[in-house]
Protein backbone atom coordinates (compact mmCIF):
# COMPACT_ATOMS: atom_id res chain seq x y z
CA UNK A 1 -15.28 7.42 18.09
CA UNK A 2 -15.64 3.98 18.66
CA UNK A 3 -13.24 3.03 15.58
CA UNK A 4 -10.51 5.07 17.69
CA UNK A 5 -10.34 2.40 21.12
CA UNK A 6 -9.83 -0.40 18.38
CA UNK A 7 -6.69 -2.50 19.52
CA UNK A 8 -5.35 -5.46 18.54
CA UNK A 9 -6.77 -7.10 21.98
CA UNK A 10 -9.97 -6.25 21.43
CA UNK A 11 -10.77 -9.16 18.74
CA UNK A 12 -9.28 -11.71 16.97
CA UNK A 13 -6.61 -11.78 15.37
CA UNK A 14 -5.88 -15.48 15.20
CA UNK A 15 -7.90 -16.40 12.10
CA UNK A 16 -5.81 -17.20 8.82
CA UNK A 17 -5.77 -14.35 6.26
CA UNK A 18 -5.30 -11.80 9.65
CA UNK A 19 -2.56 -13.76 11.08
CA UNK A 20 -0.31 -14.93 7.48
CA UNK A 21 -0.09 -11.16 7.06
CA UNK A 22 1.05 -10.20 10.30
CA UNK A 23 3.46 -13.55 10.25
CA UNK A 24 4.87 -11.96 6.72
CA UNK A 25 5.82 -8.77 8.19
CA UNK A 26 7.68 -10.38 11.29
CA UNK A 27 9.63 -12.57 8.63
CA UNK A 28 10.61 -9.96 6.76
CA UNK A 29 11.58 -7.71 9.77
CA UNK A 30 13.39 -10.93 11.72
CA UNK A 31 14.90 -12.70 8.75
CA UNK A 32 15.34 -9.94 5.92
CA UNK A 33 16.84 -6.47 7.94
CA UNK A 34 19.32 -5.71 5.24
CA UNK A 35 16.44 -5.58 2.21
CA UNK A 36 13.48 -3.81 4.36
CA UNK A 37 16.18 -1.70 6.38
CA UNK A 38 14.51 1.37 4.29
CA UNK A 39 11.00 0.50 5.83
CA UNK A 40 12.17 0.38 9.70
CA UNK A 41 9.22 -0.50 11.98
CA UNK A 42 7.08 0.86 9.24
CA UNK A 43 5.96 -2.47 7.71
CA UNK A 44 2.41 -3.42 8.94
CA UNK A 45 -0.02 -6.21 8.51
CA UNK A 46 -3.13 -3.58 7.02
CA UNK A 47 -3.68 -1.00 4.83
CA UNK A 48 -3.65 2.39 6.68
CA UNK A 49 -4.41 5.34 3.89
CA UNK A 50 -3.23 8.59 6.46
CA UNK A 51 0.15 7.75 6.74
CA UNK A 52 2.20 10.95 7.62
CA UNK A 53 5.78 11.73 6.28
CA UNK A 54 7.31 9.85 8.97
CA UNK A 55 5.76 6.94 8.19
CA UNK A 56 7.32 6.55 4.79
CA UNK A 57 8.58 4.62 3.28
CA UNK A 58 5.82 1.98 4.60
CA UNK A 59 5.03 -1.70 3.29
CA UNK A 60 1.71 -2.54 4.22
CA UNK A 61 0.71 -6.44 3.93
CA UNK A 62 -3.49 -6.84 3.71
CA UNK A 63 -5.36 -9.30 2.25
CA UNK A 64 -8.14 -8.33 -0.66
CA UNK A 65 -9.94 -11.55 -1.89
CA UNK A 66 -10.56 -14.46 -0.55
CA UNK A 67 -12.42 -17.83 -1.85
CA UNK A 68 -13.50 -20.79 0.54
CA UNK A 69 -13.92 -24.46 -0.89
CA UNK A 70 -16.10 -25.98 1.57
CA UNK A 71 -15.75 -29.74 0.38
CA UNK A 72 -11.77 -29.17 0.49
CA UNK A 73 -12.05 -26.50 3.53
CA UNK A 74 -9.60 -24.55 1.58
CA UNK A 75 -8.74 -21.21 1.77
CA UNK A 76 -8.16 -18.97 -1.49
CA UNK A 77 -6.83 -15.68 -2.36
CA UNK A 78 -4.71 -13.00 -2.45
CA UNK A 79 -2.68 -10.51 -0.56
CA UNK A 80 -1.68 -7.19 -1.53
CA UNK A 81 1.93 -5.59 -0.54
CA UNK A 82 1.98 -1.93 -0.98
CA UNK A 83 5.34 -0.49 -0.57
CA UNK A 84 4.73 3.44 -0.26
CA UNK A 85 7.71 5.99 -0.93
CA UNK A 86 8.13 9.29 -0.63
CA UNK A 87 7.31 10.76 -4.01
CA UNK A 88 10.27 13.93 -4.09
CA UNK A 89 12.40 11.10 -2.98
CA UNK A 90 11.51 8.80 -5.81
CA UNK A 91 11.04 11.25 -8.23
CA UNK A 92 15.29 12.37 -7.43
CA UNK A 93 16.35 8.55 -6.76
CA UNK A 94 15.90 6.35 -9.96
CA UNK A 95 12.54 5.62 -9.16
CA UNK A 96 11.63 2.66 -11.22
CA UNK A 97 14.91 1.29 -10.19
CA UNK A 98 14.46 1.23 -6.60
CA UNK A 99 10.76 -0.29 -6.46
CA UNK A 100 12.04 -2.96 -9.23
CA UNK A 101 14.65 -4.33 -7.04
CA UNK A 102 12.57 -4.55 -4.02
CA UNK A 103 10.03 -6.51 -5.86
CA UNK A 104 12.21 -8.95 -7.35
CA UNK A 105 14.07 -9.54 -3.69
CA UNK A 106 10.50 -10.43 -2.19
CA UNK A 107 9.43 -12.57 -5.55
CA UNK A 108 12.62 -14.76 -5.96
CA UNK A 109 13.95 -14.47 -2.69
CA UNK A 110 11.14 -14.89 -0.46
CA UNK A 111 8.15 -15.94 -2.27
CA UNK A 112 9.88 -18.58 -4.24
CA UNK A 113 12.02 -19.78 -1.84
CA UNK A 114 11.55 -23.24 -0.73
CA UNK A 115 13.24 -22.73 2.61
CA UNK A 116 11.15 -19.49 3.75
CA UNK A 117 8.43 -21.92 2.88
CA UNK A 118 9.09 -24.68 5.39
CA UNK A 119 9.99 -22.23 7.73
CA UNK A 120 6.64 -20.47 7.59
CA UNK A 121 4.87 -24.08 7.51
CA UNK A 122 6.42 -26.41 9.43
CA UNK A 123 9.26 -23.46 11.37
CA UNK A 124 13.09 -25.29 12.79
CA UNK A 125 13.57 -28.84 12.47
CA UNK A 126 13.93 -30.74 16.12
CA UNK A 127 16.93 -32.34 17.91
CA UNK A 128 15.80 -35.21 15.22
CA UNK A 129 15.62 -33.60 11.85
CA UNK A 130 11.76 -33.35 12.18
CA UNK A 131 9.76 -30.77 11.16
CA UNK A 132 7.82 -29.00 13.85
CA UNK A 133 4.76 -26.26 13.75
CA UNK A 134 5.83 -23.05 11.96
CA UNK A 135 4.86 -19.37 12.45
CA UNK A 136 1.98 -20.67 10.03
CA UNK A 137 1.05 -23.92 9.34
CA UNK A 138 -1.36 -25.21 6.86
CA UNK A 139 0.38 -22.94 4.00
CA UNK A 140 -0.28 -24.42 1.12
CA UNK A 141 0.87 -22.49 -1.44
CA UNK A 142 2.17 -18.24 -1.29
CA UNK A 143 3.30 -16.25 -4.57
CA UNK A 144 2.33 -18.72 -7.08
CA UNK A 145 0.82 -16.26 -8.71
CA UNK A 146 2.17 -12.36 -8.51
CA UNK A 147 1.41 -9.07 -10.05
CA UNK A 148 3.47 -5.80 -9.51
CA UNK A 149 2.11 -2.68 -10.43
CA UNK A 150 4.51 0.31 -11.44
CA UNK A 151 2.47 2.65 -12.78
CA UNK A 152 3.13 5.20 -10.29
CA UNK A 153 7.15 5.15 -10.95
CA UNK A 154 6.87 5.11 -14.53
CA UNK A 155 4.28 8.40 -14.32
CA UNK A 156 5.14 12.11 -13.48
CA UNK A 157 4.74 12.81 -9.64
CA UNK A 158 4.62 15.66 -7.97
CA UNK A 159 7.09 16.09 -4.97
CA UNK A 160 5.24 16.28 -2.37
CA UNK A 161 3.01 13.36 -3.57
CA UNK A 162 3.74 9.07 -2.25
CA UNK A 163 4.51 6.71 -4.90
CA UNK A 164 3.09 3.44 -4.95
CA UNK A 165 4.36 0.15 -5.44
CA UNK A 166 1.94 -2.95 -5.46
CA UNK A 167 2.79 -6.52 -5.50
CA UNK A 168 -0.85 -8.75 -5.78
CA UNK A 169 0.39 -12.19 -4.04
CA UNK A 170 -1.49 -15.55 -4.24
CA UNK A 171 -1.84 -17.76 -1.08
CA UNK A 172 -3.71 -20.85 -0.08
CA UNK A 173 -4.53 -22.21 3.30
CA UNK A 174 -5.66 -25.72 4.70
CA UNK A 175 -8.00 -24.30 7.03
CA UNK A 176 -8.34 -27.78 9.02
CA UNK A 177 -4.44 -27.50 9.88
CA UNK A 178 -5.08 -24.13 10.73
CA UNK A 179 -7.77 -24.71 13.40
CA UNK A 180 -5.21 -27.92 14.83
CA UNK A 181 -2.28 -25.33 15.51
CA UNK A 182 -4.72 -22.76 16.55
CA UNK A 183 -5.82 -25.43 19.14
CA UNK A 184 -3.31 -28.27 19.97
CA UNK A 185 -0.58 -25.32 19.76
CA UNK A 186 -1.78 -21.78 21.08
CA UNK A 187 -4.37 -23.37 23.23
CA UNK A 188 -7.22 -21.64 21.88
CA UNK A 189 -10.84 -22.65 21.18
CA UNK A 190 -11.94 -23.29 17.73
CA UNK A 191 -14.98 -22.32 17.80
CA UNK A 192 -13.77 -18.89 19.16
CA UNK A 193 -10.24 -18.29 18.57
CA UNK A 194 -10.13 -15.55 21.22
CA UNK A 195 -11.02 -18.17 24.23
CA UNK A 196 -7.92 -19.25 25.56
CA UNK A 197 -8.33 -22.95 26.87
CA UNK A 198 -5.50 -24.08 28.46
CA UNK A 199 -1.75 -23.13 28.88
CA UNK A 200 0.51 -24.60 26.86
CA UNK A 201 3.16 -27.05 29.02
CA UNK A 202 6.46 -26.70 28.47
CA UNK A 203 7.65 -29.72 30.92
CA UNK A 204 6.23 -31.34 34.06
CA UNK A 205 7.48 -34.26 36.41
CA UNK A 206 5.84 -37.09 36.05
CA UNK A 207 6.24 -39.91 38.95
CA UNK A 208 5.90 -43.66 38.17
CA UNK A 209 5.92 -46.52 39.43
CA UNK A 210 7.07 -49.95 38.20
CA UNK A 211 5.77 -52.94 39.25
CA UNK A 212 8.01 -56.01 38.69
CA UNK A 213 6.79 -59.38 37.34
CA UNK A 214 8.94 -61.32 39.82
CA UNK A 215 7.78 -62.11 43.52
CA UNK A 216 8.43 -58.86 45.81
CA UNK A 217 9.61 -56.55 43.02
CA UNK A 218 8.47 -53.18 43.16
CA UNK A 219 10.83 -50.08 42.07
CA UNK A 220 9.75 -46.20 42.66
CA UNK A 221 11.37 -44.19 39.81
């Protein structure tokens, strides 16, 4: 099938609700080890419905509305974050316990954290306390609004059955930022994020030469 050669290289994924999610995961992966250690590499950036037992636990990060103000060219919506356990697990471990403390670390310490905010927006301050472009600029807003659903821990569940946990995330994005980073920073066309335009320079030499205002003065620098 066709569906089958899909990879990542074959289209896009540079366009904002595609790329926040797969930003998310890294962050919680790079900065967060200790609290997703239970997930491993297991934490993805879409919602994949055949995972096997060795892929649980999983979190999978996807988005599931989305609302565009054209006058504003704002971006609107919301994310789910489905953290998938083994049910027999679950069902033995203080199930309701687990999945509540998990969702509170990503609500108060992620979601509402200022700093994970900046980071994602405008990413480590320069030599000169400035901000600089983040793993996702134009952020506006993430988690203002959240919803968990724990229905499935606080129901009887079979053993061999996965237990759902679902956190429904709000985000906003200022698509005109979005399509300056995608540009002045990754070097890719805006009109069609996956033509690259130009390599991004780290440093060059640049030769000059100064002309003096006084009679015979000339310096090469």
């Amino acid at each position: 099938m066709r569906t089958d050669k899909i990879t990542y290289g074959s289209y896009c994924n540079l366009l904002p609700s595609a790329y926040l999610c797969q930003a998310l995961c890294n962050l919680f992966k790079e900065k967060y080890p200790k609290i997703f250690s239970l997930f491993g590499d297991n934490i993805l950036p879409f919602k994949m419905v055949d995972l096997n037992s060795a892929a649980i636990p999983a979190l999978l990060i996807y988005p599931t509305s989305t609302k565009i103000f054209s006058e504003a060219w704002e971006m609107k919506g919301s994310l789910n974050f489905d953290f998938i356990y083994p049910g027999g697990a679950m069902v033995r471990a203080r199930s309701t316990e687990i999945a509540s403390v998990i969702a509170e670390a990503v609500i108060y310490l992620i979601l509402k954290n200022d700093n994970i905010f900046d980071f994602l927006k405008f990413g480590v301050p320069n030599n000169l306390g400035q901000p600089t472009w983040g793993k996702f600029p134009g952020l506006v807003e993430l988690g203002e609004n959240v919803t968990g659903d724990f229905s499935d821990q606080n129901s009887l569940t079979n053993g061999q059955d996965s237990v759902l946990m679902r956190l429904r995330v709000s985000y906003k994005i200022d698509t005109v930022q979005w399509w300056e980073y995608i540009q002045e920073v990754l070097g890719n066309n805006v009109f069609d994020p996956c033509q690259f335009l130009y390599p991004y320079i780290d440093d060059y030499i640049l030769n000059v030469r100064l002309i003096s205002s006084l009679p015979n003065g000339e310096n090469d620098i």
